[in-house]
PDB file of N, CA and C in Angstrom:
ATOM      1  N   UNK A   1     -96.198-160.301 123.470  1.00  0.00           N
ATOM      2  CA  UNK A   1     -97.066-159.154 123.569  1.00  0.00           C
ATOM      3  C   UNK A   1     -96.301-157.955 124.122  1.00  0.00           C
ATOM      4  N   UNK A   2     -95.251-158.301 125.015  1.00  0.00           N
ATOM      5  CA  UNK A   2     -95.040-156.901 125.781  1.00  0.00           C
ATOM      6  C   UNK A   2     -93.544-156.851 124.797  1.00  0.00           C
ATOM      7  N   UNK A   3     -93.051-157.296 124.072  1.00  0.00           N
ATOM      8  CA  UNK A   3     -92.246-156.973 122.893  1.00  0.00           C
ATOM      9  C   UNK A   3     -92.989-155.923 122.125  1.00  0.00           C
ATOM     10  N   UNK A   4     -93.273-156.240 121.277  1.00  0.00           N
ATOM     11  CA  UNK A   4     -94.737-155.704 120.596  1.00  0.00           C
ATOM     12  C   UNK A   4     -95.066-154.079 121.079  1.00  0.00           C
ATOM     13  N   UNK A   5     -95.351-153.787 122.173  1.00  0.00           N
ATOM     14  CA  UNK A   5     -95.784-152.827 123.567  1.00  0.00           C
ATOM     15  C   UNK A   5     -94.163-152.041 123.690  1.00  0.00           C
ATOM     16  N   UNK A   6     -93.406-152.468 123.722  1.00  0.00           N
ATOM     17  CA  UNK A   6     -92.175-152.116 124.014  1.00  0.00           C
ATOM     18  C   UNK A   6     -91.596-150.950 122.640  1.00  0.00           C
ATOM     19  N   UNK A   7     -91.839-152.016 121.641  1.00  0.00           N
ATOM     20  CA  UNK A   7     -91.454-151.722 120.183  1.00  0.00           C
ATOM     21  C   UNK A   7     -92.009-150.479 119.751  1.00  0.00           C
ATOM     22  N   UNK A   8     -93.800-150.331 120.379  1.00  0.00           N
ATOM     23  CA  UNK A   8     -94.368-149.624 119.815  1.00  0.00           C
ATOM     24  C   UNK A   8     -93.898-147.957 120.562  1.00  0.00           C
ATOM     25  N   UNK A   9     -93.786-148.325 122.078  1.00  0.00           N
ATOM     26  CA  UNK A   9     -93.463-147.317 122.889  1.00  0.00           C
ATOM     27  C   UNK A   9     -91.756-146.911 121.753  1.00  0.00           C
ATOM     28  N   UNK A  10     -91.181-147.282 121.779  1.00  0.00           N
ATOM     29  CA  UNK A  10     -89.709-146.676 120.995  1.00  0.00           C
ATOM     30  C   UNK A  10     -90.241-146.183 119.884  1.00  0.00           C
ATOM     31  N   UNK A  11     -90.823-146.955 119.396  1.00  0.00           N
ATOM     32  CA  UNK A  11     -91.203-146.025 118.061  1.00  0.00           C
ATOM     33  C   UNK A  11     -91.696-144.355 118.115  1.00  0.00           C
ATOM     34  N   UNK A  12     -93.038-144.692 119.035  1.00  0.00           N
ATOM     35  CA  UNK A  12     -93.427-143.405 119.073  1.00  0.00           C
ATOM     36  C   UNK A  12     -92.156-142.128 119.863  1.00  0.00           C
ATOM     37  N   UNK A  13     -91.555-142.995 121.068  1.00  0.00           N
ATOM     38  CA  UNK A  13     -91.189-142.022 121.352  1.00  0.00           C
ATOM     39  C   UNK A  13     -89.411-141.235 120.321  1.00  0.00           C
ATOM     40  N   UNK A  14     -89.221-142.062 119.663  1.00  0.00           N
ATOM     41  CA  UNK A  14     -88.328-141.555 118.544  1.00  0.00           C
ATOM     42  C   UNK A  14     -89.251-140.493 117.602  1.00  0.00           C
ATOM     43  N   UNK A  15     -90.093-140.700 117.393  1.00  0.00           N
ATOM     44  CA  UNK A  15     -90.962-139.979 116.657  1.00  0.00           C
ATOM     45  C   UNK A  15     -91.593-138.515 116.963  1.00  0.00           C
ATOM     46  N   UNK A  16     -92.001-138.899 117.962  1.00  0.00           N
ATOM     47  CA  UNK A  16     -92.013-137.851 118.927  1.00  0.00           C
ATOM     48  C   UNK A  16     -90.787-137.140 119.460  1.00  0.00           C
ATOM     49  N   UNK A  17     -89.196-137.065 119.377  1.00  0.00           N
ATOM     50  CA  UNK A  17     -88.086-136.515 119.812  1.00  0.00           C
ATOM     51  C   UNK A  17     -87.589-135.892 118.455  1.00  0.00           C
ATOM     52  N   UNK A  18     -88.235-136.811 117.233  1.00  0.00           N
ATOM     53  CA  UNK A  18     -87.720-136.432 115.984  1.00  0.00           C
ATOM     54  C   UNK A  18     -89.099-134.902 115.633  1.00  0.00           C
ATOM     55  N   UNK A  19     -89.787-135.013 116.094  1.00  0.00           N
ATOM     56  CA  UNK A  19     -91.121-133.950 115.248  1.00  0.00           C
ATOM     57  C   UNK A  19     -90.679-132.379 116.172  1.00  0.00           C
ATOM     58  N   UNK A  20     -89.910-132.908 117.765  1.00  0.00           N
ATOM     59  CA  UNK A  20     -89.837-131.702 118.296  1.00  0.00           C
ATOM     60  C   UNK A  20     -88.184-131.476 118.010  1.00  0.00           C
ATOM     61  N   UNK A  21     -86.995-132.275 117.563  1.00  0.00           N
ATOM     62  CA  UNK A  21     -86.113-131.955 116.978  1.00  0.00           C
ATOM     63  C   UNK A  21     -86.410-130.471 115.962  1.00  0.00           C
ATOM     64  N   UNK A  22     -86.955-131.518 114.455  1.00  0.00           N
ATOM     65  CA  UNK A  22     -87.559-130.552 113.681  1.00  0.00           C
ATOM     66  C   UNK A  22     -88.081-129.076 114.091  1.00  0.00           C
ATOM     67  N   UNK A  23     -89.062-129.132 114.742  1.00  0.00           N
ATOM     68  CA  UNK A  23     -89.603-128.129 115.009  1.00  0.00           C
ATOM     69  C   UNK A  23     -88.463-127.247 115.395  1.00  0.00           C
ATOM     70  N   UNK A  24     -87.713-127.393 116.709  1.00  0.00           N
ATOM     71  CA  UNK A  24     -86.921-126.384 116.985  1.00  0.00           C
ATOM     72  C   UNK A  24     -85.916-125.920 116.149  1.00  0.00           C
ATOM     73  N   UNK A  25     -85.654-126.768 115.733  1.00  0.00           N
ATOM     74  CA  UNK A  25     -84.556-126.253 114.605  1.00  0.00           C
ATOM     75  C   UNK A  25     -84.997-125.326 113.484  1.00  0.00           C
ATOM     76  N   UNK A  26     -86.363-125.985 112.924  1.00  0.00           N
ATOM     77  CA  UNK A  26     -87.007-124.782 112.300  1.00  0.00           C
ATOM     78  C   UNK A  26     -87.064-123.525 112.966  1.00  0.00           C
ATOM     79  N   UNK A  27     -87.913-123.235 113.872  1.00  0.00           N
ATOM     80  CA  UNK A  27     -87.810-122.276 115.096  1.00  0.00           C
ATOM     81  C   UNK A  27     -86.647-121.185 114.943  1.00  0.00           C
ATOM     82  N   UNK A  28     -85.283-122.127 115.394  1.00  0.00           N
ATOM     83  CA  UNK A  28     -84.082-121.445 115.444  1.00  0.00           C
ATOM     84  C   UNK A  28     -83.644-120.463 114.009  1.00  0.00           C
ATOM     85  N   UNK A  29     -83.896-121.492 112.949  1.00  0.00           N
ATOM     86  CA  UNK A  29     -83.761-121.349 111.826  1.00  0.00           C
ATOM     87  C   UNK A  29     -84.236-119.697 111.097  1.00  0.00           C
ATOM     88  N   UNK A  30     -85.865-119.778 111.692  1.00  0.00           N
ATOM     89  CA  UNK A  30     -86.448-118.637 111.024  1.00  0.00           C
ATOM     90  C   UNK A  30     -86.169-117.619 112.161  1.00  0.00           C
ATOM     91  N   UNK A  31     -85.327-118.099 113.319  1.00  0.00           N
ATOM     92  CA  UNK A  31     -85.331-117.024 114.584  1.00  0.00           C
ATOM     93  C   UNK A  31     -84.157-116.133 113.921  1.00  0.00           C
ATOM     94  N   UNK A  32     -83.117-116.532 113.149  1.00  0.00           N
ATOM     95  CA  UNK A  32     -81.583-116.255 112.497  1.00  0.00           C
ATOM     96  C   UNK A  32     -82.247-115.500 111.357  1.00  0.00           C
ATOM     97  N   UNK A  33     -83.287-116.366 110.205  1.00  0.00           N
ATOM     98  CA  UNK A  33     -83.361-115.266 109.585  1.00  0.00           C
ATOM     99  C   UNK A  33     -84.149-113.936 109.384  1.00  0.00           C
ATOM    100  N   UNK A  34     -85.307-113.797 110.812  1.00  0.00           N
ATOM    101  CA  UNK A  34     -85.547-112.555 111.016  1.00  0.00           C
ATOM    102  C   UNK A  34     -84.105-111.532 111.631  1.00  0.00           C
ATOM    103  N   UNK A  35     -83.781-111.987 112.193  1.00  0.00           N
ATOM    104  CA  UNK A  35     -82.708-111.063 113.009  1.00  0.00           C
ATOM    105  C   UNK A  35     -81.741-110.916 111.718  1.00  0.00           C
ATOM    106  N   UNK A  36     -81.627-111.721 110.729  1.00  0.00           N
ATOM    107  CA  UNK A  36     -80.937-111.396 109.358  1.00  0.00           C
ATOM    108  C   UNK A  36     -81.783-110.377 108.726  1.00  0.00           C
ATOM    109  N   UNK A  37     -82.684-110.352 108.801  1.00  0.00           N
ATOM    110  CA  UNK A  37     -83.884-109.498 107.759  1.00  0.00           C
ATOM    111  C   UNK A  37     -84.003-108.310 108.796  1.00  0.00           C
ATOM    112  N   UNK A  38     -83.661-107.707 110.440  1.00  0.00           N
ATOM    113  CA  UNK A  38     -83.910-106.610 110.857  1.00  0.00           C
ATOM    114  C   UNK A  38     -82.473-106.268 110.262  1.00  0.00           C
ATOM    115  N   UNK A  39     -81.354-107.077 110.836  1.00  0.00           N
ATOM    116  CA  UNK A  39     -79.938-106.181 110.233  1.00  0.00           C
ATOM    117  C   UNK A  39     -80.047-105.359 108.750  1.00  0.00           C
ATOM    118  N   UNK A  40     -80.726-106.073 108.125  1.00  0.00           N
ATOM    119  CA  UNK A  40     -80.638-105.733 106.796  1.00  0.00           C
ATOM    120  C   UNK A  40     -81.547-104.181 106.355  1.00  0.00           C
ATOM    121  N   UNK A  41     -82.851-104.354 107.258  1.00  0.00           N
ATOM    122  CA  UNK A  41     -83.323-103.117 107.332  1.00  0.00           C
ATOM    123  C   UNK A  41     -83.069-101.961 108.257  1.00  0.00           C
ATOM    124  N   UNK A  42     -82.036-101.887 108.961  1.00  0.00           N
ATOM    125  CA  UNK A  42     -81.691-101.305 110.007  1.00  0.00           C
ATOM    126  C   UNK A  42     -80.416-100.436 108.922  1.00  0.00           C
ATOM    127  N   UNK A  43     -80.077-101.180 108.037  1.00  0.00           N
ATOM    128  CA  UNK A  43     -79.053-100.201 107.572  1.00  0.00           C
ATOM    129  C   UNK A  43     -79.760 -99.218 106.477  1.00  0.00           C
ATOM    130  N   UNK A  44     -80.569 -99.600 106.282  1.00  0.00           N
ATOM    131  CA  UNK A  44     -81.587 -98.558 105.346  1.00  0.00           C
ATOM    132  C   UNK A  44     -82.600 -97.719 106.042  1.00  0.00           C
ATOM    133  N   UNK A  45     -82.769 -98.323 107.113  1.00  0.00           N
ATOM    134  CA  UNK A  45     -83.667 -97.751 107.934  1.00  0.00           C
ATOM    135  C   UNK A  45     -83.692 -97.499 109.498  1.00  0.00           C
ATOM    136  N   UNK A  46     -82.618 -96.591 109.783  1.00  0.00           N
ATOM    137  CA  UNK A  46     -81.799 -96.597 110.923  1.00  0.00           C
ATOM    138  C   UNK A  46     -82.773 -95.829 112.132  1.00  0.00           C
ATOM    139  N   UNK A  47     -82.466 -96.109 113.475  1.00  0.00           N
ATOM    140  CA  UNK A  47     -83.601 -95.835 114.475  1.00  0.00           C
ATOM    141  C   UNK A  47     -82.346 -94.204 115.201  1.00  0.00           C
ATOM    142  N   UNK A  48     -83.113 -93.586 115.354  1.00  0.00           N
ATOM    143  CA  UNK A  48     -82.095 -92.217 116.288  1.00  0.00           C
ATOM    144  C   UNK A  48     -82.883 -92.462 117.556  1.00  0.00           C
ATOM    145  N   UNK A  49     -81.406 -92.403 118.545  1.00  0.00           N
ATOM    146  CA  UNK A  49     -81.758 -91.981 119.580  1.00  0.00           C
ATOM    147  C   UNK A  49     -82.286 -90.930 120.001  1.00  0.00           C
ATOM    148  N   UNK A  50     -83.310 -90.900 121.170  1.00  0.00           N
ATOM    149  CA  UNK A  50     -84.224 -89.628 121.493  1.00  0.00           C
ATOM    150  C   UNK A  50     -83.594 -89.312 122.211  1.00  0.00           C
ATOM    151  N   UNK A  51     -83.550 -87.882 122.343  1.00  0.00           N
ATOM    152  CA  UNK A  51     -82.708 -86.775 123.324  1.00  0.00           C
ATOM    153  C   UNK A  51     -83.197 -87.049 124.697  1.00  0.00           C
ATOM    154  N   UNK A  52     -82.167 -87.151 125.424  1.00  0.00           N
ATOM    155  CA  UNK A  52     -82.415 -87.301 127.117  1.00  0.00           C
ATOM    156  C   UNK A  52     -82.945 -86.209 127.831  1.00  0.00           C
ATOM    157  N   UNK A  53     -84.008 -87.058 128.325  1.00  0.00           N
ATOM    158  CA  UNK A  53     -84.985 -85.764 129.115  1.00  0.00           C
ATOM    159  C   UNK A  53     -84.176 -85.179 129.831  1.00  0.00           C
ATOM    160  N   UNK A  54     -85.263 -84.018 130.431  1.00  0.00           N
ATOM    161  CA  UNK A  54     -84.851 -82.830 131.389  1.00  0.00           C
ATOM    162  C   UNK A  54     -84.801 -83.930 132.793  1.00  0.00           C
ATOM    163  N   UNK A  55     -83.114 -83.546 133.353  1.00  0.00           N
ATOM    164  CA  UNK A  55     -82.387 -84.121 134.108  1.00  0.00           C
ATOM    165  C   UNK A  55     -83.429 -84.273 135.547  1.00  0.00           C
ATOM    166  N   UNK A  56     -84.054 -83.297 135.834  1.00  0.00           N
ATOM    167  CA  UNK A  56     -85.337 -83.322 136.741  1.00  0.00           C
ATOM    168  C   UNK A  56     -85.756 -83.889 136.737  1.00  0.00           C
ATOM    169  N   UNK A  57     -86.247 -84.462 135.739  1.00  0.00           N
ATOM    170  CA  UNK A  57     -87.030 -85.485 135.538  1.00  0.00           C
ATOM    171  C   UNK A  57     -86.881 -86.995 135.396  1.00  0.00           C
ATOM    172  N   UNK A  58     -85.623 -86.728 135.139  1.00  0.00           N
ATOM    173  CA  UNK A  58     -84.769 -88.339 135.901  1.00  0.00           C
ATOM    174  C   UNK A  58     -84.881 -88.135 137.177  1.00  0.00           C
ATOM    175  N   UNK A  59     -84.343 -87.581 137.788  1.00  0.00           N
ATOM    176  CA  UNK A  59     -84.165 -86.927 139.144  1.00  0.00           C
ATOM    177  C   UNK A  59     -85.471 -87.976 139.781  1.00  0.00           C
ATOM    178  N   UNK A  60     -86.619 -86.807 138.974  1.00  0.00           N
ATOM    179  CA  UNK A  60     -88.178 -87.497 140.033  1.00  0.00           C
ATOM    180  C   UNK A  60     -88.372 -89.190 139.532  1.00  0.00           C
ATOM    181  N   UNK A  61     -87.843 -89.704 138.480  1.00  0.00           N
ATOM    182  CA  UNK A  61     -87.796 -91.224 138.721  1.00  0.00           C
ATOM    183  C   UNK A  61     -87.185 -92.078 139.208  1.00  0.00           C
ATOM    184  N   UNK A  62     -86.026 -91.294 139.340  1.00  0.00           N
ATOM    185  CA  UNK A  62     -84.732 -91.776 140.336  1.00  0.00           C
ATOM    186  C   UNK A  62     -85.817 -92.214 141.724  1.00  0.00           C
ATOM    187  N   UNK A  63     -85.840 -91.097 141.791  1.00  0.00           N
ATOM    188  CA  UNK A  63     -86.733 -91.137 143.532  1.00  0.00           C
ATOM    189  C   UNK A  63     -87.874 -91.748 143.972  1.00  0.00           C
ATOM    190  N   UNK A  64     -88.800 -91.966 143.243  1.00  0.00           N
ATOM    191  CA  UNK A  64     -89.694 -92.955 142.924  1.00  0.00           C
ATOM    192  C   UNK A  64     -89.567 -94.296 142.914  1.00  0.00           C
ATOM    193  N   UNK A  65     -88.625 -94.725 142.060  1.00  0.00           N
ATOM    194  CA  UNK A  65     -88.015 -95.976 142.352  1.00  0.00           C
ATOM    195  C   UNK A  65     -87.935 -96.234 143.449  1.00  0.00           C
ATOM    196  N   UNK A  66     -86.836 -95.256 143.990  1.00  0.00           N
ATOM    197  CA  UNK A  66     -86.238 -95.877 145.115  1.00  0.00           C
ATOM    198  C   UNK A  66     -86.996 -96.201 146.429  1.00  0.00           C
ATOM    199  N   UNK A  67     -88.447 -95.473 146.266  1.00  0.00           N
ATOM    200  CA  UNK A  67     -89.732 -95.247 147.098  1.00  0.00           C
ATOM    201  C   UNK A  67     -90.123 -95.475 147.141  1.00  0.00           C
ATOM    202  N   UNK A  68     -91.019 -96.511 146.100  1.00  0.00           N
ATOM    203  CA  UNK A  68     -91.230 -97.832 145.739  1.00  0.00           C
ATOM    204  C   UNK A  68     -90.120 -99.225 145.984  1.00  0.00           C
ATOM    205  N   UNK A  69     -89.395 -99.254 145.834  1.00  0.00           N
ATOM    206  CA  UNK A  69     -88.649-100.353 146.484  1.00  0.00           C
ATOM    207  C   UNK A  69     -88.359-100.869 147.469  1.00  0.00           C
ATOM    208  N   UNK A  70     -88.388-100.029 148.184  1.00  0.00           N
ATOM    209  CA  UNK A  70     -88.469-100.452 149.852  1.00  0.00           C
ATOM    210  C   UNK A  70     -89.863-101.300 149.948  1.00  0.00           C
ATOM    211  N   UNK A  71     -90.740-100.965 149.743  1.00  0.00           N
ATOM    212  CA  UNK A  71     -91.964-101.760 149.803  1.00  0.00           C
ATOM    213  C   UNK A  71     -91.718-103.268 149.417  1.00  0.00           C
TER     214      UNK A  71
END
């Protein structure tokens, strides 16, 4: 009986290591070919950098931060 019990536990748990194998690899898989499919639209469809604000205005987030952080 506890053969049997034993057998069944390996089974499942191969089964179970094999379904989340799969999965991730799929996962990975379609993770490669979106980041293949932005490269691809990125050269047709390129992003511009936005002009850097008025330096003041870094300035007042600079300071903020730092005014907030102490907390």
């Amino acid at each position: 009986m506890s053969e049997s019990l034993i057998g069944q536990a390996v089974n499942i748990t191969l089964i179970g290591m094999l379904v989340v194998f799969v999965f991730l690899t799929i996962l990975v898989l379609m993770m490669w070919l979106l980041g293949l499919g932005v490269r691809t639209l990125e050269k047709y469809f390129p992003q511009t950098v936005p002009a850097v604000a008025d330096n003041a205005l870094i300035a007042v987030a600079i300071a903020a931060a730092k005014k907030f952080q102490g907390k």
